[in-house]
C-alpha atoms as a PDB file:
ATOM      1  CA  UNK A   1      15.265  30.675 -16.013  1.00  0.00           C
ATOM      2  CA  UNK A   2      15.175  27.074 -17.263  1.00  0.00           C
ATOM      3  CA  UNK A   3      11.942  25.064 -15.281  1.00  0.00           C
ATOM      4  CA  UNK A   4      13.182  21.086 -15.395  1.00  0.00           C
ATOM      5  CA  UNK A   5      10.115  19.031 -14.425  1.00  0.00           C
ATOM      6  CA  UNK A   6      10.808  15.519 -13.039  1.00  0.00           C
ATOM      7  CA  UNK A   7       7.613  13.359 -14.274  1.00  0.00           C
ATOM      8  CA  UNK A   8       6.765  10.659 -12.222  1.00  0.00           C
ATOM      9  CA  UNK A   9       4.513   7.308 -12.686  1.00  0.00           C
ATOM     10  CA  UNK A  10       2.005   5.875 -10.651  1.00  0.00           C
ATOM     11  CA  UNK A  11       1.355   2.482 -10.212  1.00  0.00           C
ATOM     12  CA  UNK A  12      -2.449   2.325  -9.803  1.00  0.00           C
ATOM     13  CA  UNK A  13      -4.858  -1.220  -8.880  1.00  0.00           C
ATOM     14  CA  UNK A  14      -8.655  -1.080  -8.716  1.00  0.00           C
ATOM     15  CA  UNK A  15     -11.043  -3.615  -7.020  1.00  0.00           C
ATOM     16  CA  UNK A  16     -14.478  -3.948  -6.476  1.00  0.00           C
ATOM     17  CA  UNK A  17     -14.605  -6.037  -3.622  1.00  0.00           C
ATOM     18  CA  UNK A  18     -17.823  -7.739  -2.002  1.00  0.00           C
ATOM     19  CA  UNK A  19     -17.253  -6.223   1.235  1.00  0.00           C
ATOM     20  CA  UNK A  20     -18.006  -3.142   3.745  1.00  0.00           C
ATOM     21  CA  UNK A  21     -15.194  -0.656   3.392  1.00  0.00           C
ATOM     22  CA  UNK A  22     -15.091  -1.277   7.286  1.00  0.00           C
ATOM     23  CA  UNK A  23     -14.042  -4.898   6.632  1.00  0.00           C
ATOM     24  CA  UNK A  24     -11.151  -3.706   3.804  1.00  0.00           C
ATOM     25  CA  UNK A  25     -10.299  -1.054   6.493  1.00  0.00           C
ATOM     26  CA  UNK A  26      -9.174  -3.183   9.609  1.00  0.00           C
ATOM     27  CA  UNK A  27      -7.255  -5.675   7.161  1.00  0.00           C
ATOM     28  CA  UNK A  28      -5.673  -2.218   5.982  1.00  0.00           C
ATOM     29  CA  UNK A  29      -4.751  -1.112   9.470  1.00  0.00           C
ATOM     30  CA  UNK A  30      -4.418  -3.542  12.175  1.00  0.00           C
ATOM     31  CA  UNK A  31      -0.450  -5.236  11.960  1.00  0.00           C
ATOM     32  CA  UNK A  32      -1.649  -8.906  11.934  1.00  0.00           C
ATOM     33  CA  UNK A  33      -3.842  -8.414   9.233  1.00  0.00           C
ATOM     34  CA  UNK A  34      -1.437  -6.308   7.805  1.00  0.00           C
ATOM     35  CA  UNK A  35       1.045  -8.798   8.386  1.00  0.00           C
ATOM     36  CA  UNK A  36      -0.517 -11.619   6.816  1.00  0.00           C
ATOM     37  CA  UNK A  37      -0.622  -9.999   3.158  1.00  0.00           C
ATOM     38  CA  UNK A  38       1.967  -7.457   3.021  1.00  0.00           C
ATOM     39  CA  UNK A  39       4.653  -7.944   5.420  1.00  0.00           C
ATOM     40  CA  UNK A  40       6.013  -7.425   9.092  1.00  0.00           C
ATOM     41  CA  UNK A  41       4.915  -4.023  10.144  1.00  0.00           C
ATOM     42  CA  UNK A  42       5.036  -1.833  13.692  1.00  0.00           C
ATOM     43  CA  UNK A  43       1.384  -0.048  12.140  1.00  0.00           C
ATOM     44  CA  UNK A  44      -0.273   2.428  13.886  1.00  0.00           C
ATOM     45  CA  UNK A  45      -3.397   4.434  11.826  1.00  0.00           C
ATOM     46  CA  UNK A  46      -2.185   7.564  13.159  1.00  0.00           C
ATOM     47  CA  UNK A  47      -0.742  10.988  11.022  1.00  0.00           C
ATOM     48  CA  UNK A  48       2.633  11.500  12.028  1.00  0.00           C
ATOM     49  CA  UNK A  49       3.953   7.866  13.110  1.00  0.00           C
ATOM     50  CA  UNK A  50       6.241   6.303  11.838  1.00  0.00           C
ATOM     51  CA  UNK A  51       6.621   2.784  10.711  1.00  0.00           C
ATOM     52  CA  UNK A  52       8.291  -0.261   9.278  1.00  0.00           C
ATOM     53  CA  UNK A  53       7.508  -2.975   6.736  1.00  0.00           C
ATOM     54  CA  UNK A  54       9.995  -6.081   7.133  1.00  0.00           C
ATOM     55  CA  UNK A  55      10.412  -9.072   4.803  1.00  0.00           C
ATOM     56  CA  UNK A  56      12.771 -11.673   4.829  1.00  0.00           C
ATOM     57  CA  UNK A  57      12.264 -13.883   1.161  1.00  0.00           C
ATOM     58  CA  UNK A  58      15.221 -15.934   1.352  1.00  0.00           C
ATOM     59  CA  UNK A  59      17.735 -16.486   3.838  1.00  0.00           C
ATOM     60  CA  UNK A  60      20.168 -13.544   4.243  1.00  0.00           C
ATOM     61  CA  UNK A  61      18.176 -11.221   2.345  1.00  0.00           C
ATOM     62  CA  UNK A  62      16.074  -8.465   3.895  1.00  0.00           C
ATOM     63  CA  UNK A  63      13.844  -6.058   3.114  1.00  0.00           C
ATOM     64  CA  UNK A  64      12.576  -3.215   4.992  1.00  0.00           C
ATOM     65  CA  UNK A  65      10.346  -0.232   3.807  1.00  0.00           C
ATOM     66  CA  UNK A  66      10.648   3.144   6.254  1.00  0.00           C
ATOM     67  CA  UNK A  67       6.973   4.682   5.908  1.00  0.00           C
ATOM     68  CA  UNK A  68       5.341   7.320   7.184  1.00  0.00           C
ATOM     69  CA  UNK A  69       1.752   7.615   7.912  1.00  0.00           C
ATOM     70  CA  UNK A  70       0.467  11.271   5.976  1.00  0.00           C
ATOM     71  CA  UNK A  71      -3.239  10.983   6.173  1.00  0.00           C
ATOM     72  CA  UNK A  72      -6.184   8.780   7.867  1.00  0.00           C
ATOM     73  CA  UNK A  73     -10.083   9.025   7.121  1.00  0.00           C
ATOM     74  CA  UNK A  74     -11.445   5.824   8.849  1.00  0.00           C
ATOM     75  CA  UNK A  75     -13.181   3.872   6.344  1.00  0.00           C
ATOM     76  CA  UNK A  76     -12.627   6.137   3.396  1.00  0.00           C
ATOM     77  CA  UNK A  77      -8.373   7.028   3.200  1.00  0.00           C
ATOM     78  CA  UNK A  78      -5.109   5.809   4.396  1.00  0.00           C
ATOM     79  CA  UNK A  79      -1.743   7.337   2.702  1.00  0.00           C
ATOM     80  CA  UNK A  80       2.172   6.816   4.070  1.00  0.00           C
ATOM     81  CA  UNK A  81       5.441   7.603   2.406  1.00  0.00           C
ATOM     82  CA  UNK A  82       7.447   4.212   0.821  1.00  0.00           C
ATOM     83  CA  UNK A  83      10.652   4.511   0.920  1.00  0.00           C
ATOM     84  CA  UNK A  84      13.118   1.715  -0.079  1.00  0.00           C
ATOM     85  CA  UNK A  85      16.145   1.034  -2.050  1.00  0.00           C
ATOM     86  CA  UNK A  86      16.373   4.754  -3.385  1.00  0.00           C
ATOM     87  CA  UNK A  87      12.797   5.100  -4.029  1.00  0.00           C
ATOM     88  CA  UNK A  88      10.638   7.273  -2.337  1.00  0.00           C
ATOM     89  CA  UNK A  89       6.965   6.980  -2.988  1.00  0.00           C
ATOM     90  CA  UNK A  90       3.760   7.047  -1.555  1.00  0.00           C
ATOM     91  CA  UNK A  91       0.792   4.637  -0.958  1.00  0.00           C
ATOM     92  CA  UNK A  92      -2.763   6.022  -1.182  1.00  0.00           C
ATOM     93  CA  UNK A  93      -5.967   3.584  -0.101  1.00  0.00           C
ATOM     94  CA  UNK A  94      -9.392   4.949  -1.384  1.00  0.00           C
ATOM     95  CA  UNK A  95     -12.715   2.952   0.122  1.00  0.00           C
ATOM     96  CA  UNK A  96     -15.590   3.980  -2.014  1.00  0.00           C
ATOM     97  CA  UNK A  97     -18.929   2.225  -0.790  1.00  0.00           C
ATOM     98  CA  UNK A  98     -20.847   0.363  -3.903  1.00  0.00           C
ATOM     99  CA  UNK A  99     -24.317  -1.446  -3.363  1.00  0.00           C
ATOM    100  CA  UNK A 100     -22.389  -4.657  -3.732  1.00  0.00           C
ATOM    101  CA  UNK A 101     -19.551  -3.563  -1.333  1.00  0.00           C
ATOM    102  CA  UNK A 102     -16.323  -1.175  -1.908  1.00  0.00           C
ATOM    103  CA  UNK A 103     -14.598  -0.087  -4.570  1.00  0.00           C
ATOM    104  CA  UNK A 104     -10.719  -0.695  -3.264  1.00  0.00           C
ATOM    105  CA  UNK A 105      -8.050   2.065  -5.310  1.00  0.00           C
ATOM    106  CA  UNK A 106      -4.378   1.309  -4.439  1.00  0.00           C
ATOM    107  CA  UNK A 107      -2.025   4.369  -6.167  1.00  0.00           C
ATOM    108  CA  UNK A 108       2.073   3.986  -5.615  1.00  0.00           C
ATOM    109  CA  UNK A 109       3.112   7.613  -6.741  1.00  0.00           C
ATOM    110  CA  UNK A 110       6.719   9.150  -6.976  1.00  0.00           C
ATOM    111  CA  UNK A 111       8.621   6.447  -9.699  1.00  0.00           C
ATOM    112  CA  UNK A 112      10.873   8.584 -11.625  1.00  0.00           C
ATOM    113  CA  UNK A 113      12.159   7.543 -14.843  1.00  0.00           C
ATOM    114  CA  UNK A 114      15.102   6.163 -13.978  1.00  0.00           C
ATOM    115  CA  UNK A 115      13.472   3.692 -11.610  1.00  0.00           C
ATOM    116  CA  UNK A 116      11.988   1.357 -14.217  1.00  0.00           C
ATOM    117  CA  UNK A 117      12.716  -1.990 -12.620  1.00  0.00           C
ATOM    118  CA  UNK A 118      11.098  -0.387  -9.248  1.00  0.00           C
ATOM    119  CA  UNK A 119       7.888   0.756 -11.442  1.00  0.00           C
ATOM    120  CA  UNK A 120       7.502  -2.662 -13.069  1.00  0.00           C
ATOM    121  CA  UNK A 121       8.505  -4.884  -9.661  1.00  0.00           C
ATOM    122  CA  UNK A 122       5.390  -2.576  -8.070  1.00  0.00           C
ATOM    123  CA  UNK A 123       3.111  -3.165 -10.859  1.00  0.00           C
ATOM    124  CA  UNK A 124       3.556  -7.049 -10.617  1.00  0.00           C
ATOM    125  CA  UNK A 125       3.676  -7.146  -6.680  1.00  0.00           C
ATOM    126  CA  UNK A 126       0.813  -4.855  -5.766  1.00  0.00           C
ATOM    127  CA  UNK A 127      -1.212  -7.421  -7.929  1.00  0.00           C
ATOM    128  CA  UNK A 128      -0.049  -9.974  -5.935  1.00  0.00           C
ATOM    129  CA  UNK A 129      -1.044  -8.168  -2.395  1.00  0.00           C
ATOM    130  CA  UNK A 130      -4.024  -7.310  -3.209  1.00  0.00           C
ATOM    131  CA  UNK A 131      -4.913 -10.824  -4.314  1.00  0.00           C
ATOM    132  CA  UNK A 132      -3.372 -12.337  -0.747  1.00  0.00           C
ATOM    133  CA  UNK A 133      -5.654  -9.326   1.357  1.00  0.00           C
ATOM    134  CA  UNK A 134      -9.336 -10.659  -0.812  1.00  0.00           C
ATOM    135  CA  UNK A 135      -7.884 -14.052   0.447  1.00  0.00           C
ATOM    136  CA  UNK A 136      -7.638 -12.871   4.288  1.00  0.00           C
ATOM    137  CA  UNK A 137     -10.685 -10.827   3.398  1.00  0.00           C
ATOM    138  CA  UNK A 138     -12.835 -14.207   2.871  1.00  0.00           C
ATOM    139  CA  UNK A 139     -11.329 -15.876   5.587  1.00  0.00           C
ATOM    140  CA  UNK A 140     -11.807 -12.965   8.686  1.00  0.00           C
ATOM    141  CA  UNK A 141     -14.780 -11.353  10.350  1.00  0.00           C
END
């Protein structure tokens, strides 16, 4: 019997942010936060619902991301399913408290080999949105 094991890549973004994880949390979970540096969404923080993120970058082109939310510790974990364009991945949010604020882990998991462009397209945008949420992090109660 001949095993064949798919290995997969995670895309994986650390911050230590000067903020409560409380803060980071309700710009992780309410949909005009949510909104404002990721995309469109119809967000609830509840296991089991399911959910949309919309973009539209130039006219006539859309993209939308089904997700699913798999797991919710206020303050401390948020993980849904990403699935778009053939990938299907999943987003993990770990809050760790510091003296000087949180410690903010983003992991993408699930890129398979073949999905290079994907893997690399996630590594420069995840950058990117977590840059825009410190900027609606200085700006909101």
């Amino acid at each position: 019997m001949t095993s064949i094991a798919t290995e997969t890549r995670s895309v994986i973004v650390e911050r230590e942010i000067a903020y409560p994880p409380e803060k980071i949390w309700r710009a992780l979970t309410q949909p005009h936060l949510i909104e404002e540096w990721l995309m469109n969404n119809d967000f609830v923080p509840v296991a089991g619902h399911r959910f949309n993120l919309r973009k539209e970058p130039q006219p006539g082109i859309s993209i939308v991301v089904d997700c699913k939310v798999t797991a919710v510790e206020p303050n401390r974990t948020l993980s849904y399913t990403w699935d778009a364009h053939g990938l299907e991945s999943t987003v993990t949010w770990t809050l760790t408290a510091t003296p000087t604020g949180t410690r903010l882990r983003m992991e993408q998991s699930g890129f398979r080999p073949d999905q290079e462009q994907a893997y690399r397209g996630a590594r420069s945008g995840w950058h990117h949105y977590l840059a825009a949420l410190e900027r609606i992090l200085a700006r909101t109660d």
